[in-house]
Structure formats: structure tokens, C-alpha cells
PDB file of N, CA and C in Angstrom:
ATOM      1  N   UNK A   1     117.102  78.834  72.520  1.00  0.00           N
ATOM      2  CA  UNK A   1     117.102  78.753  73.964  1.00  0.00           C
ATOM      3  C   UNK A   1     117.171  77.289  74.385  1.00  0.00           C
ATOM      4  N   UNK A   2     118.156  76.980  75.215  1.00  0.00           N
ATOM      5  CA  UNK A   2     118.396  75.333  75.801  1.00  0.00           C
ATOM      6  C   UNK A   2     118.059  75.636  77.075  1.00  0.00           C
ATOM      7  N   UNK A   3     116.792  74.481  77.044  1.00  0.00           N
ATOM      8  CA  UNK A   3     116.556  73.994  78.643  1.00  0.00           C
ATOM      9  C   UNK A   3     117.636  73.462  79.038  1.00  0.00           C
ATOM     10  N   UNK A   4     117.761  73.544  80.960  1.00  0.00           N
ATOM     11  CA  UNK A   4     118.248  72.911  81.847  1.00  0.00           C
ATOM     12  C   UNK A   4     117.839  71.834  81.981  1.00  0.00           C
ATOM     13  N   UNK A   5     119.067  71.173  82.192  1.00  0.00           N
ATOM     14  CA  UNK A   5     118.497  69.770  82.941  1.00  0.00           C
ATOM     15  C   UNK A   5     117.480  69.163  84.280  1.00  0.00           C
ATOM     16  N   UNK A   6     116.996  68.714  84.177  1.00  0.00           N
ATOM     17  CA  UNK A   6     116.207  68.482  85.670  1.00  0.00           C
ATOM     18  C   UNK A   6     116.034  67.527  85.659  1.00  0.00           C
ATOM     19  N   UNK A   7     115.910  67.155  87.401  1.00  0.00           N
ATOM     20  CA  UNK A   7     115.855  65.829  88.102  1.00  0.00           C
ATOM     21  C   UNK A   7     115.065  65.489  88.932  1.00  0.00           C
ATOM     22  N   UNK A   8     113.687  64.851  89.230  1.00  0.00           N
ATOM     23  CA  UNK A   8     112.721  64.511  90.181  1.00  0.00           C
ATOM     24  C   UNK A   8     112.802  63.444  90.808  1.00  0.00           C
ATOM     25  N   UNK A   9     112.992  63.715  91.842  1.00  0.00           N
ATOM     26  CA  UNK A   9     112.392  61.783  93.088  1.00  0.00           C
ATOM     27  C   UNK A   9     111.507  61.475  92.707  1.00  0.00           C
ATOM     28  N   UNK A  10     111.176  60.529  92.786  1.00  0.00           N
ATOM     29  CA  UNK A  10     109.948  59.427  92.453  1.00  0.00           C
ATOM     30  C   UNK A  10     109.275  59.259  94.186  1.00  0.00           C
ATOM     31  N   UNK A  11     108.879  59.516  94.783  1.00  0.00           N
ATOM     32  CA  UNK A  11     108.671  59.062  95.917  1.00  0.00           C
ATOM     33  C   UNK A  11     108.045  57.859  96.266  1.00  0.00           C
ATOM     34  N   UNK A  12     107.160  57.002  94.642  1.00  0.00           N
ATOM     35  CA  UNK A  12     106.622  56.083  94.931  1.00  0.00           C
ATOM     36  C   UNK A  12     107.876  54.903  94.810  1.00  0.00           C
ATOM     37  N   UNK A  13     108.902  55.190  94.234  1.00  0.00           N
ATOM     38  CA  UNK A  13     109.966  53.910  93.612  1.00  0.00           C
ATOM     39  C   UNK A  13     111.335  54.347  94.341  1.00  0.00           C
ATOM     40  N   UNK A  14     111.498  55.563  94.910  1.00  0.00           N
ATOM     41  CA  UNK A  14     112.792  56.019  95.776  1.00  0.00           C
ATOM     42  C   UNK A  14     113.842  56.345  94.532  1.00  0.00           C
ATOM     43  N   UNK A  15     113.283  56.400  93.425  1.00  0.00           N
ATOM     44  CA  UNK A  15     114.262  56.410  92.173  1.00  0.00           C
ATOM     45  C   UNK A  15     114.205  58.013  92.043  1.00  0.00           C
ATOM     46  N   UNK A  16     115.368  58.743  90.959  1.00  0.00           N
ATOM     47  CA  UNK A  16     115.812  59.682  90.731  1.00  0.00           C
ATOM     48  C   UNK A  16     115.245  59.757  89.305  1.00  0.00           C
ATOM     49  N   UNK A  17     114.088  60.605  88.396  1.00  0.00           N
ATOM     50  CA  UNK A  17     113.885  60.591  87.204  1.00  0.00           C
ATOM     51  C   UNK A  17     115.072  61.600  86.509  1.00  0.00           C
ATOM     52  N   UNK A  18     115.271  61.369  85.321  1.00  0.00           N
ATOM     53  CA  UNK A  18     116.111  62.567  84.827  1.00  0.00           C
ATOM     54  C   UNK A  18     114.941  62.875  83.525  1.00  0.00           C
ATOM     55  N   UNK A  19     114.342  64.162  84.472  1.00  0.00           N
ATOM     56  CA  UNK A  19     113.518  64.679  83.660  1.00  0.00           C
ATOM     57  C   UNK A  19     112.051  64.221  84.042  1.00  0.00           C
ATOM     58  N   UNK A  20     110.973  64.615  83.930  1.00  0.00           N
ATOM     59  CA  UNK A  20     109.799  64.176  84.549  1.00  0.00           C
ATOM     60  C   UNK A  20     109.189  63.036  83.634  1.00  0.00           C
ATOM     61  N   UNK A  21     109.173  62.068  84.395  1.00  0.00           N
ATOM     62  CA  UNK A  21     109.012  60.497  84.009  1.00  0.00           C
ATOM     63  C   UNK A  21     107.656  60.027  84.441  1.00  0.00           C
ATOM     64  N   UNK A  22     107.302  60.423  85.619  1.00  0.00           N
ATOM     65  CA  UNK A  22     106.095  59.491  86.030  1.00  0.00           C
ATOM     66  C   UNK A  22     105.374  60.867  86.852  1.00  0.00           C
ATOM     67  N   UNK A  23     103.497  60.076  86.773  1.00  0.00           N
ATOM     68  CA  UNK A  23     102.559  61.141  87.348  1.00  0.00           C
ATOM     69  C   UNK A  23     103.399  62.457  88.474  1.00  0.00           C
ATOM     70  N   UNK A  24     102.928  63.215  88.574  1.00  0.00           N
ATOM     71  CA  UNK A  24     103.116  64.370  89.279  1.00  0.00           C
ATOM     72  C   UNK A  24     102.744  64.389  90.459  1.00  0.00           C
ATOM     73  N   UNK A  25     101.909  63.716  91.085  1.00  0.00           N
ATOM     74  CA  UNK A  25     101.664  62.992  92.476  1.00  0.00           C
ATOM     75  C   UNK A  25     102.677  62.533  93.470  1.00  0.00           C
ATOM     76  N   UNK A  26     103.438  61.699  92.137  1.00  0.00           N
ATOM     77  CA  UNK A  26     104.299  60.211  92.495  1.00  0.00           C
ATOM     78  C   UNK A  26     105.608  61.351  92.631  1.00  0.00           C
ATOM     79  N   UNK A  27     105.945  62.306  92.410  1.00  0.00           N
ATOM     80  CA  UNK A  27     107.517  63.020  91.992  1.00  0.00           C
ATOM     81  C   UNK A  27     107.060  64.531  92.747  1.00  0.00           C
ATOM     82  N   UNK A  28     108.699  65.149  93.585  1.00  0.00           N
ATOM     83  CA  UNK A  28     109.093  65.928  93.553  1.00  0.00           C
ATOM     84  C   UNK A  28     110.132  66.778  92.870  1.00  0.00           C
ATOM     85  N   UNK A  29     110.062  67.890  92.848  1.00  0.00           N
ATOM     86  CA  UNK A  29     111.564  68.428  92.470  1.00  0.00           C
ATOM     87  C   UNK A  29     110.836  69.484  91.331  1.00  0.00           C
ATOM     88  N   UNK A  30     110.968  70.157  90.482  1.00  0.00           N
ATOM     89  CA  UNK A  30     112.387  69.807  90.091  1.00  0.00           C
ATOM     90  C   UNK A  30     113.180  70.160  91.016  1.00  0.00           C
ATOM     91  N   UNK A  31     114.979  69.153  90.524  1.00  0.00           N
ATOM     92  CA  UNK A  31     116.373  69.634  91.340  1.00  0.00           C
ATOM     93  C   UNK A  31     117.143  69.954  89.867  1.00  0.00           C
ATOM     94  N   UNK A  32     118.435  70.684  90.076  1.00  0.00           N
ATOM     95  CA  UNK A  32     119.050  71.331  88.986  1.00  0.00           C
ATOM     96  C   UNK A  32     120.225  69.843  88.718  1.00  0.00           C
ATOM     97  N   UNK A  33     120.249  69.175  90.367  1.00  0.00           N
ATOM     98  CA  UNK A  33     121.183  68.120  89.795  1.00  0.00           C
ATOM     99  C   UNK A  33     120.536  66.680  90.614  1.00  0.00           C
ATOM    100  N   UNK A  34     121.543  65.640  90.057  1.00  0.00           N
ATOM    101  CA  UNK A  34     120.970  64.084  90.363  1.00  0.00           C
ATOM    102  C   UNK A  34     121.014  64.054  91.950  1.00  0.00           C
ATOM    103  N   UNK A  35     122.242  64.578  92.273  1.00  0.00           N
ATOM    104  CA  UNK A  35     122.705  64.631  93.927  1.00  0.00           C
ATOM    105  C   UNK A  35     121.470  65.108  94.770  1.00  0.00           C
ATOM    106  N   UNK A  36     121.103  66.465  94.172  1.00  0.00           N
ATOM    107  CA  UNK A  36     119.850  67.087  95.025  1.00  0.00           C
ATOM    108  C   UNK A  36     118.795  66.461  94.740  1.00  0.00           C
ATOM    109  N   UNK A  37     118.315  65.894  93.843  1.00  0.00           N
ATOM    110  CA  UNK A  37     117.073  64.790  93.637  1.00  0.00           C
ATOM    111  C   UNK A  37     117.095  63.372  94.953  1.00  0.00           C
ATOM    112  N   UNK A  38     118.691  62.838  94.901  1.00  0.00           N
ATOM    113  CA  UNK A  38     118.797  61.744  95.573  1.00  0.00           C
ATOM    114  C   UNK A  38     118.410  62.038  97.096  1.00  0.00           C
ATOM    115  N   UNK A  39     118.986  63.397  97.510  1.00  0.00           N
ATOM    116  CA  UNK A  39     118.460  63.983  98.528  1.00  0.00           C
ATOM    117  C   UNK A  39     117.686  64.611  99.375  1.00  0.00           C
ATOM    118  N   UNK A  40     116.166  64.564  98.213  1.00  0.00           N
ATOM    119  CA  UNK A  40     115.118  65.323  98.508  1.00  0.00           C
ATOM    120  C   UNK A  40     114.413  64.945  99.437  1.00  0.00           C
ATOM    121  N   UNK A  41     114.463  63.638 100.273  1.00  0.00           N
ATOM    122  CA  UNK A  41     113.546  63.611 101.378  1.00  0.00           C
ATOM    123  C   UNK A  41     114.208  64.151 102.585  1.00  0.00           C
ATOM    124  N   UNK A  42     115.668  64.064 102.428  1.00  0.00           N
ATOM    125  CA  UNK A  42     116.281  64.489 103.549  1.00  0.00           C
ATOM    126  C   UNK A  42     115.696  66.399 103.394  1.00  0.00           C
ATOM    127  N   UNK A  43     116.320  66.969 102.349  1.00  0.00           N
ATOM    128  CA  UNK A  43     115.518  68.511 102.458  1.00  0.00           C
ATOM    129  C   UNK A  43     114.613  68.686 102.814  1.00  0.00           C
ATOM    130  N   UNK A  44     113.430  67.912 102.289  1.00  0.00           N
ATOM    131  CA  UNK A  44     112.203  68.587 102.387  1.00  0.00           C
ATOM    132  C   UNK A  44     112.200  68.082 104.108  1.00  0.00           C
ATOM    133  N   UNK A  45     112.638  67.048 105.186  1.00  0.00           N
ATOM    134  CA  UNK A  45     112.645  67.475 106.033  1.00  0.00           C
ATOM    135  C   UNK A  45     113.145  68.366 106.935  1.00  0.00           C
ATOM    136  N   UNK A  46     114.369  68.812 106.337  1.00  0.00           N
ATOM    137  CA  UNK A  46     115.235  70.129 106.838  1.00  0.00           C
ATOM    138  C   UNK A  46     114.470  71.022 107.074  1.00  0.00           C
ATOM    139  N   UNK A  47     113.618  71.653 105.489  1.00  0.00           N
ATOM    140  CA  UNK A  47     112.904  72.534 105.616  1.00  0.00           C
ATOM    141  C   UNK A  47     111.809  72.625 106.321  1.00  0.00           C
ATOM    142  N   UNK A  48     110.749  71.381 106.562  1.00  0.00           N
ATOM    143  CA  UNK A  48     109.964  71.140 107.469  1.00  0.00           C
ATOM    144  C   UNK A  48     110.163  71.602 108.787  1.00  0.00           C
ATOM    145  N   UNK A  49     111.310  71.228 109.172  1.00  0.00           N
ATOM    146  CA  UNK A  49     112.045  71.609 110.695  1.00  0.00           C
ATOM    147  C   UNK A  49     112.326  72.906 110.786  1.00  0.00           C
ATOM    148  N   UNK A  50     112.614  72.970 109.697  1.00  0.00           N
ATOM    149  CA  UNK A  50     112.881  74.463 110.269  1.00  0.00           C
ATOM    150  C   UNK A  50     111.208  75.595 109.736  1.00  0.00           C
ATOM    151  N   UNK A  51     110.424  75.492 108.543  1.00  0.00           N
ATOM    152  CA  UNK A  51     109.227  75.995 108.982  1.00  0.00           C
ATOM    153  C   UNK A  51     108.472  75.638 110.362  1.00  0.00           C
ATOM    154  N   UNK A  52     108.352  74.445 111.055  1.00  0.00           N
ATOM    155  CA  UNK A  52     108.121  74.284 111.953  1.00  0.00           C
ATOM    156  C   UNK A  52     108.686  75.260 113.378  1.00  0.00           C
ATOM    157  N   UNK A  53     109.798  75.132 113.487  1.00  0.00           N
ATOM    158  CA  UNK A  53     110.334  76.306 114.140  1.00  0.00           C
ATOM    159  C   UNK A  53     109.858  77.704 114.368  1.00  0.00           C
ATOM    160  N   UNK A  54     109.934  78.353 112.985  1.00  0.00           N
ATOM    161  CA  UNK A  54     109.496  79.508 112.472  1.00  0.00           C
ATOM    162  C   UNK A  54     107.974  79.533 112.938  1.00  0.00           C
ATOM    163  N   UNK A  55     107.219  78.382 112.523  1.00  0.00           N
ATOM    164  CA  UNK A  55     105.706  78.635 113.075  1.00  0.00           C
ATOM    165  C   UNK A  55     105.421  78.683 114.832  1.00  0.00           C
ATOM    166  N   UNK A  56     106.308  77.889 115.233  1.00  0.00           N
ATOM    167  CA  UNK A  56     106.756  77.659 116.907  1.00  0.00           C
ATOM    168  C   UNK A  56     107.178  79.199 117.831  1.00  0.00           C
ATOM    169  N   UNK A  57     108.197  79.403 116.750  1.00  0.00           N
ATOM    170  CA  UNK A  57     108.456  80.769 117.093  1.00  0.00           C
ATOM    171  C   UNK A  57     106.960  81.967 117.232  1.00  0.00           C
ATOM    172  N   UNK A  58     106.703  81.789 115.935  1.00  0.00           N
ATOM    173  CA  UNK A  58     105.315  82.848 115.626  1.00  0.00           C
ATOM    174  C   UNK A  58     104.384  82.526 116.394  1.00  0.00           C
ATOM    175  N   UNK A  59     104.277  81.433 117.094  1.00  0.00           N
ATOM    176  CA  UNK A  59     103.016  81.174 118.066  1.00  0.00           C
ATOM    177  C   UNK A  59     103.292  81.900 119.154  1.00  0.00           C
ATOM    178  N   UNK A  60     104.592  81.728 119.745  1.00  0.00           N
ATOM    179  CA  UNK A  60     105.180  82.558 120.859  1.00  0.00           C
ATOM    180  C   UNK A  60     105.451  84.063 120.869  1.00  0.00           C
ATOM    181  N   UNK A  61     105.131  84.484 119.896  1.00  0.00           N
ATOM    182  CA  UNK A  61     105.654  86.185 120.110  1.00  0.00           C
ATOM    183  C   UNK A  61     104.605  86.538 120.897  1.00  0.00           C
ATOM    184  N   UNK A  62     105.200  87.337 121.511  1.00  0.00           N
ATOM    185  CA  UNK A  62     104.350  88.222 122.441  1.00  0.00           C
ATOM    186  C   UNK A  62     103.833  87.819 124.143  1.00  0.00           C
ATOM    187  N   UNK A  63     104.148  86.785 123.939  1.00  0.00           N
ATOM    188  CA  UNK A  63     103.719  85.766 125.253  1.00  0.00           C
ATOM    189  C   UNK A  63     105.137  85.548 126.406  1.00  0.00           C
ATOM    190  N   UNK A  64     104.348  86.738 126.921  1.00  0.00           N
ATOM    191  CA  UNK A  64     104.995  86.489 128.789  1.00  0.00           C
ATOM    192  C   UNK A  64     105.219  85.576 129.232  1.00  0.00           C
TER     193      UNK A  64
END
């Protein structure tokens, strides 16, 4: 069985690990590629925005 490759941000160095390099604190991901690693702060605010939404939404149901 061959592992996949994987790729973590570093969030403390803005660097791309290939493969988990430094504390688990310091890194997100895994990503399946370098591109989606390089891009992970932009996602994780996408997704932010849009759970945010979703919770925005859910506050409002029901309200006249």
C-alpha cells in the first residue's frame, strides 16, 4: 500500500511543508497538492464566510 502525498502550510513561516515538517500547532492541511497548501489561508477563509453565513442564516429562521 503507497501513501499519498501531502502538503501542510506552516502558518508560522507562510511556507508549504511537503509532508508534515514542523509542530502541529504551527501547520494546517493536510492538502493532496502544493497549490492547495499555498492556498490554505485563502480557503480556510472562504469557508469561514461561508460557515458564518450558514450560522447567520440559522440565527434567523423563524424570525418575523
Amino acid at each position: 500500500m503507497t501513501e499519498e502525498k501531502r502538503y501542510w502550510y506552516n502558518v508560522k513561516t507562510g511556507e508549504v511543508e511537503d509532508g508534515p515538517q514542523s509542530f502541529s500547532k504551527d501547520r494546517i492541511g493536510p492538502f493532496a497538492t502544493r497549490e492547495e497548501a499555498e492556498h490554505a489561508l485563502e480557503t480556510y477563509a472562504q469557508r469561514n464566510r461561508a460557515w458564518d453565513e450558514e450560522d447567520k442564516e440559522d440565527d434567523e429562521w423563524g424570525i418575523l
